[in-house]
Protein backbone atom coordinates (compact mmCIF):
# COMPACT_ATOMS: atom_id res chain seq x y z
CA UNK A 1 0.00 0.00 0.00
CA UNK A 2 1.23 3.39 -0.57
CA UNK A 3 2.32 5.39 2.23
CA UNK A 4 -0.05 8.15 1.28
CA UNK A 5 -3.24 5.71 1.29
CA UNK A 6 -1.96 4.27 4.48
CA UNK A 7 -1.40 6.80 6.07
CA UNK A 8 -5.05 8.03 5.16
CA UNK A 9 -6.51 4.78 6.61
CA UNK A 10 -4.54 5.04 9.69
CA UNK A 11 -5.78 8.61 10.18
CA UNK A 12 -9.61 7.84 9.24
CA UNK A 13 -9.38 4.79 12.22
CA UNK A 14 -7.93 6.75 13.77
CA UNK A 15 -10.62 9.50 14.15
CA UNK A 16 -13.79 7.28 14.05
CA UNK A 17 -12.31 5.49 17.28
CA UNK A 18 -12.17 8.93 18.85
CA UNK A 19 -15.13 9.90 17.69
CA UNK A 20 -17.07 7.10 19.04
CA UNK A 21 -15.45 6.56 22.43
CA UNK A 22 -16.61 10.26 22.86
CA UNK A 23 -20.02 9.64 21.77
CA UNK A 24 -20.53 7.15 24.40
CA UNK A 25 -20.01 9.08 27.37
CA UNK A 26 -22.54 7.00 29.79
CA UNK A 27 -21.09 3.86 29.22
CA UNK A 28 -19.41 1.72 31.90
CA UNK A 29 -15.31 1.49 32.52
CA UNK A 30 -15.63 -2.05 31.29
CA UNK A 31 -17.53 -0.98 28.02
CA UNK A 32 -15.13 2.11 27.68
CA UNK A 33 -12.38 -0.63 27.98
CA UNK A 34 -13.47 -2.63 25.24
CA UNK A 35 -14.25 -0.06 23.29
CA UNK A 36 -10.76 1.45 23.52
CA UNK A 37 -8.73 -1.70 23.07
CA UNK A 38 -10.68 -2.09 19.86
CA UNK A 39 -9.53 1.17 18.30
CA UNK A 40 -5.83 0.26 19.57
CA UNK A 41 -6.19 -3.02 18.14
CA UNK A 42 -7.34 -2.05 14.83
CA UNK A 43 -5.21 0.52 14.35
CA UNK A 44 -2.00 -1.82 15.43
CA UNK A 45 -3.19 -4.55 13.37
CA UNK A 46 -3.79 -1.66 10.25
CA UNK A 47 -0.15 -0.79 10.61
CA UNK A 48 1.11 -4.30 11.19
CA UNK A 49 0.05 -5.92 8.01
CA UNK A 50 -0.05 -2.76 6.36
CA UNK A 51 -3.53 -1.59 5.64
CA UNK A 52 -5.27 -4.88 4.70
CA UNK A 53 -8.49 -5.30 6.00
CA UNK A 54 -8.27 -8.77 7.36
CA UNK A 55 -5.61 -6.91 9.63
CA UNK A 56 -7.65 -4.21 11.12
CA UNK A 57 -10.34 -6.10 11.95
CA UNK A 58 -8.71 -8.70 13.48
CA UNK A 59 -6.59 -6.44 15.53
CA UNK A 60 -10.01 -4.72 16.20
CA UNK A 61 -11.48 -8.00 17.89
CA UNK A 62 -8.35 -8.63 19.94
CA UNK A 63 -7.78 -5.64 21.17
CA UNK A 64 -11.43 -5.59 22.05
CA UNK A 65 -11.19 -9.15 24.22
CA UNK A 66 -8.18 -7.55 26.10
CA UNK A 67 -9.96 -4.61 26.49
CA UNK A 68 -12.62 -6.23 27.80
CA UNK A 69 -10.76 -8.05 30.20
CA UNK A 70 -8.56 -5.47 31.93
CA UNK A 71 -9.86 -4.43 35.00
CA UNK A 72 -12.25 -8.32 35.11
CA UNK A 73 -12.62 -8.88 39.02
């Protein structure tokens, strides 16, 4: 991918992660949690295989589960 598209993608994650951990502002820590490890993770997994899709999401959904977890009594 070219370094202009990715770094395009990276930027677009990058703000609809923000965007929607802000719009959710009466969730729970746990849901914030989750919600936060999955824009990490997708953005991590975005750069780590270099844009591909497969990537991002997958990053999304584990960085979700840890998310999730962290802070689990």
């Amino acid at each position: 991918m070219k370094s202009s598209k990715k770094h395009t993608l990276l930027m677009l994650i990058s703000v609809i992660s923000l965007m929607s951990i802000t719009a959710c502002s009466n969730m729970s820590k746990r849901d914030k949690n989750t919600a936060i490890g999955a824009g990490i993770g997708a953005v991590g997994g975005a750069i780590l295989t270099e844009g591909s899709g497969l990537g991002t999401v997958g990053g999304a959904a584990i960085g979700g589960l840890i998310g999730h977890q962290v802070g689990k009594k």
